[in-house]
N, C-alpha and C. Protein backbone atom coordinates (compact mmCIF):
# COMPACT_ATOMS: atom_id res chain seq x y z
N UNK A 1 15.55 75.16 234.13
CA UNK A 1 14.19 75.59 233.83
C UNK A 1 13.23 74.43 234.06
N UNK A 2 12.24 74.70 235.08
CA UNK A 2 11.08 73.37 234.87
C UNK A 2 10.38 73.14 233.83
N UNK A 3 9.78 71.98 233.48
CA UNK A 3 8.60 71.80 233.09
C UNK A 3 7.37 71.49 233.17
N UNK A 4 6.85 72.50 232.80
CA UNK A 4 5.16 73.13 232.51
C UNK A 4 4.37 72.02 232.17
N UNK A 5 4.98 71.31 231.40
CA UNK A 5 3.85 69.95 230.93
C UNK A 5 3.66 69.08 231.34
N UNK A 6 2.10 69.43 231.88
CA UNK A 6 1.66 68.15 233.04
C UNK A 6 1.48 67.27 232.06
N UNK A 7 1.43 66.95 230.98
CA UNK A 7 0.92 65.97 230.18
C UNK A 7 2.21 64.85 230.57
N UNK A 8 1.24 63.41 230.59
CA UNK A 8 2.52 62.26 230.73
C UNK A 8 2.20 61.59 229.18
N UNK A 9 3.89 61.70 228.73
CA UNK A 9 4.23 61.42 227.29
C UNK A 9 5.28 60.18 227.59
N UNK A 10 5.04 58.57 226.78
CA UNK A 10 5.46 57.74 226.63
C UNK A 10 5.50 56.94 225.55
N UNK A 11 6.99 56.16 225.54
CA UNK A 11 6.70 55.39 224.11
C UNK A 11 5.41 54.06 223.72
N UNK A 12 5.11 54.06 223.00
CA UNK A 12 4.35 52.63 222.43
C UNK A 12 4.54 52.06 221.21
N UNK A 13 3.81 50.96 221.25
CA UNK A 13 3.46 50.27 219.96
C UNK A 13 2.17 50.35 219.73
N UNK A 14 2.21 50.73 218.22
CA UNK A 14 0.88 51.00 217.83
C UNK A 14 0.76 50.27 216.57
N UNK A 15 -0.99 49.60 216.36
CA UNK A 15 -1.11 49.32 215.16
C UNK A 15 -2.46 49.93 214.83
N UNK A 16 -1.89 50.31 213.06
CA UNK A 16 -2.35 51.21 212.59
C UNK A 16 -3.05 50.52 210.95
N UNK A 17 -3.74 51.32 210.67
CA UNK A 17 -4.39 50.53 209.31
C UNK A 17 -3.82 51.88 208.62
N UNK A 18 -3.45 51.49 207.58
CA UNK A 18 -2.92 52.71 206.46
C UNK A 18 -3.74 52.31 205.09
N UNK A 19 -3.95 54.23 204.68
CA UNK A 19 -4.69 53.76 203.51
C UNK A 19 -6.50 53.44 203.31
N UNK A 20 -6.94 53.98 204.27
CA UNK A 20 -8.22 54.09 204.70
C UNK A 20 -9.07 54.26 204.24
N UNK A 21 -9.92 54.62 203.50
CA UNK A 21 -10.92 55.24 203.03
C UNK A 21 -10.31 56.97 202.59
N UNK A 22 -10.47 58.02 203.43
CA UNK A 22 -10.09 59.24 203.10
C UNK A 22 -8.89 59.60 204.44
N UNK A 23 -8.88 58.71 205.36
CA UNK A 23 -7.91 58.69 206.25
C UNK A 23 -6.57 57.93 205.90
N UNK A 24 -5.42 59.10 206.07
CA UNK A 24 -3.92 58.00 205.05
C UNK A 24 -3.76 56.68 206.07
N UNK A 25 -4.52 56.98 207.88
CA UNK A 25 -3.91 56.36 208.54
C UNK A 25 -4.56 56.41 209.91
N UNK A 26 -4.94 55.14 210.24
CA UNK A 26 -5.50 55.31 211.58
C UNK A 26 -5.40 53.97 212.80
N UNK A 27 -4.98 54.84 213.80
CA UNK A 27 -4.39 53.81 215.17
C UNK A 27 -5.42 52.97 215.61
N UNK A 28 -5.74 52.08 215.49
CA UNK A 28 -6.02 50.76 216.03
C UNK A 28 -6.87 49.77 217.25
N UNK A 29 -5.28 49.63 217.65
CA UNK A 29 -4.32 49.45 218.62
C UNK A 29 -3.08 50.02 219.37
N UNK A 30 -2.86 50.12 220.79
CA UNK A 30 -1.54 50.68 221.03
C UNK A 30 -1.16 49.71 222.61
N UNK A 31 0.03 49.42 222.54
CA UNK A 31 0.39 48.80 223.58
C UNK A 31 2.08 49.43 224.48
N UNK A 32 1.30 49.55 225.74
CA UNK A 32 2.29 50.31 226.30
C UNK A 32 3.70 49.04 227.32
N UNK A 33 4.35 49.21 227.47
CA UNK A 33 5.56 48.58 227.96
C UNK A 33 5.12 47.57 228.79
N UNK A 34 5.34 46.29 228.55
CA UNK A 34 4.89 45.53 229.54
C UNK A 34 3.09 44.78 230.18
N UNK A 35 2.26 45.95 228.86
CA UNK A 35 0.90 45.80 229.36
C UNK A 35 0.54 44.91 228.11
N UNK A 36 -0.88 44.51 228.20
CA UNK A 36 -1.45 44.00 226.96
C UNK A 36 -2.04 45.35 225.63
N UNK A 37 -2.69 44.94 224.96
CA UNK A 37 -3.43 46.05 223.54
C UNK A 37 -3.98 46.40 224.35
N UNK A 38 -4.52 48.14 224.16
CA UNK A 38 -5.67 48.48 224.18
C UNK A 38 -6.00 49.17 222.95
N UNK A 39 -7.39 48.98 222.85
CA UNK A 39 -8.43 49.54 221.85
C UNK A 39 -8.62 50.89 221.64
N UNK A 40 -8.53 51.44 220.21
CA UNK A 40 -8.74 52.77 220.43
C UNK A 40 -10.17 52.80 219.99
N UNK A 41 -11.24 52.83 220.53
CA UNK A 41 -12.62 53.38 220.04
C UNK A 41 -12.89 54.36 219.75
N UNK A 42 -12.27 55.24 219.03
CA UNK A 42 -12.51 56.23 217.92
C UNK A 42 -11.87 57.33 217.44
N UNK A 43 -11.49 57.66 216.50
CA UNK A 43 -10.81 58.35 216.08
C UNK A 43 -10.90 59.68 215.95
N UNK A 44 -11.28 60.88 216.65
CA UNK A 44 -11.65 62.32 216.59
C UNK A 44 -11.12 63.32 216.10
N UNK A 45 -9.88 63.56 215.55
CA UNK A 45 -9.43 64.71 215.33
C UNK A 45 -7.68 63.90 214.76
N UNK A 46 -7.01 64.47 213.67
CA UNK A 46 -5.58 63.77 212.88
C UNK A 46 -5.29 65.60 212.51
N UNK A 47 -4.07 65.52 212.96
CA UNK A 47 -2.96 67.39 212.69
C UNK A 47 -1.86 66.41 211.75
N UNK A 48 -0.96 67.27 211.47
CA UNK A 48 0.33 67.22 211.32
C UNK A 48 1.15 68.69 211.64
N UNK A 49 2.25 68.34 212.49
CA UNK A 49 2.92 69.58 212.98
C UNK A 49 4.54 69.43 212.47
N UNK A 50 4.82 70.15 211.85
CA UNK A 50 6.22 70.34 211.48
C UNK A 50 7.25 70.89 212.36
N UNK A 51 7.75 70.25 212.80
CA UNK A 51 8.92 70.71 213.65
C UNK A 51 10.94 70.73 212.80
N UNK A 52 10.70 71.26 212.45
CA UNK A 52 12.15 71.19 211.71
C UNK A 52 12.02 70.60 210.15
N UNK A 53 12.26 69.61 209.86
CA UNK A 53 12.41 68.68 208.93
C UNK A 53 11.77 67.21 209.38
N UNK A 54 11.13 67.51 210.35
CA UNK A 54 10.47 66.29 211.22
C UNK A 54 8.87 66.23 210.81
N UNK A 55 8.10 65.94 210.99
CA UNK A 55 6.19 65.73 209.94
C UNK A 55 6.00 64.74 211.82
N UNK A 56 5.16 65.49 212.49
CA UNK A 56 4.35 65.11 213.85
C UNK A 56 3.22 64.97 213.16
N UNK A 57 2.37 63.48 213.13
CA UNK A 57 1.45 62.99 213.43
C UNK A 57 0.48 63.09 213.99
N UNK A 58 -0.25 63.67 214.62
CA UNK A 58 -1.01 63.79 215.82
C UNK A 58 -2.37 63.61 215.64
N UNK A 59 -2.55 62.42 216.37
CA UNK A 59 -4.38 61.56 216.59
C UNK A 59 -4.69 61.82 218.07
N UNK A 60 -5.91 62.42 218.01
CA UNK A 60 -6.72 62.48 218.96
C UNK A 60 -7.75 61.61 218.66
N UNK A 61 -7.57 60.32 220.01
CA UNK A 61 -8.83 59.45 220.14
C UNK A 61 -9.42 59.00 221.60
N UNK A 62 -10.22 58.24 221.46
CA UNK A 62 -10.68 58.00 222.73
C UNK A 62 -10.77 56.36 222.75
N UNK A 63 -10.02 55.62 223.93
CA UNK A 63 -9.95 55.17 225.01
C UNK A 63 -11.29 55.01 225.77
N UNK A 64 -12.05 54.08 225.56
CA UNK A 64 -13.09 54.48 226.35
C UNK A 64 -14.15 56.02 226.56
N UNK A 65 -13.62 56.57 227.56
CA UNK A 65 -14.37 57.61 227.68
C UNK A 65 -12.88 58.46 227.54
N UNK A 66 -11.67 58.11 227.96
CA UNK A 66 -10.48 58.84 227.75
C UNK A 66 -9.98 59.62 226.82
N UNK A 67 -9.88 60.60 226.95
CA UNK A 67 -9.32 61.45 225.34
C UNK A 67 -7.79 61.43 225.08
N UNK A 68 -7.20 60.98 224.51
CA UNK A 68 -5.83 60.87 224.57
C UNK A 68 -5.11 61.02 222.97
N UNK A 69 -4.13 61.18 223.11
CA UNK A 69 -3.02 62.00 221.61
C UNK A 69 -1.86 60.33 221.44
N UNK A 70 -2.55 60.07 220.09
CA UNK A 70 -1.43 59.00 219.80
C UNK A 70 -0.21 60.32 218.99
N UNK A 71 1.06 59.99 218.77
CA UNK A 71 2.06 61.01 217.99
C UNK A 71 2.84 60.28 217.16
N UNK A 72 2.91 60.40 215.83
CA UNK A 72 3.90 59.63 215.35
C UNK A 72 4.30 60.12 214.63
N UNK A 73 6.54 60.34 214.84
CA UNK A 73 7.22 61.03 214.83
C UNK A 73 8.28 60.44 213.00
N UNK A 74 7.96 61.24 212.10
CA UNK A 74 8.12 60.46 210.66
C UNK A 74 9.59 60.09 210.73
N UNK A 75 10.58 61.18 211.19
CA UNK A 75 11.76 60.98 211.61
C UNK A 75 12.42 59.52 211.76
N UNK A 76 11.89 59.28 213.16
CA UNK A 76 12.49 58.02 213.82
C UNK A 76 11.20 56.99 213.42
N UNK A 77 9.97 57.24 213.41
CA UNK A 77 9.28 55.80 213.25
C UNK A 77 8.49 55.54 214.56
N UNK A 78 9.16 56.43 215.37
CA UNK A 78 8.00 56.12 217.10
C UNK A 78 7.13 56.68 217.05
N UNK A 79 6.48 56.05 218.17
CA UNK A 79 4.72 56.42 218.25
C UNK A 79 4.32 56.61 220.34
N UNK A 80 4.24 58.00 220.40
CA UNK A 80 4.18 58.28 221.72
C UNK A 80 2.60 58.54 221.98
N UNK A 81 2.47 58.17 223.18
CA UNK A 81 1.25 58.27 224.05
C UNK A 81 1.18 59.78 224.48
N UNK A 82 0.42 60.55 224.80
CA UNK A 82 0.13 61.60 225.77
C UNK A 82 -1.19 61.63 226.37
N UNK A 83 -1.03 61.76 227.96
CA UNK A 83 -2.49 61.47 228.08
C UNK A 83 -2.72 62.86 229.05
């Protein structure tokens, strides 16, 4: 079966401030394999999606003018890119 999802999903490192004001938690910073930080300039939209026994994370921010989905998976502790 193919896949449908044009979205490109990768691991990172992210830093995050926890404990915010009314936000439990918000990304930073994120650095992808091999590159330097980049800046997240702003924070737009935080879900949580339950998948099993698993708690998905999901930040929508912007990158510049870029809109992009930080994910962080409570499970394992990773933090994926989707752009």
């Amino acid at each position: 079966m193919k896949n449908f999802n044009k979205n490109k999903t990768e691991q990172v490192e992210v830093m995050a401030l926890f404990g915010y004001e009314m936000t439990p938690c918000q990304p930073l910073t994120f650095r992808r394999r091999g590159e330097s930080e980049t800046e997240v300039t702003e924070l737009l939209q935080t879900q949580i999606r339950f998948a099993g026994e698993v708690a998905l994370h999901i930040f929508d921010v912007l990158i510049g003018r870029e809109r992009v989905q930080l994910e962080f998976n409570s499970r394992d502790l990773s933090w994926h890119l989707t752009q």
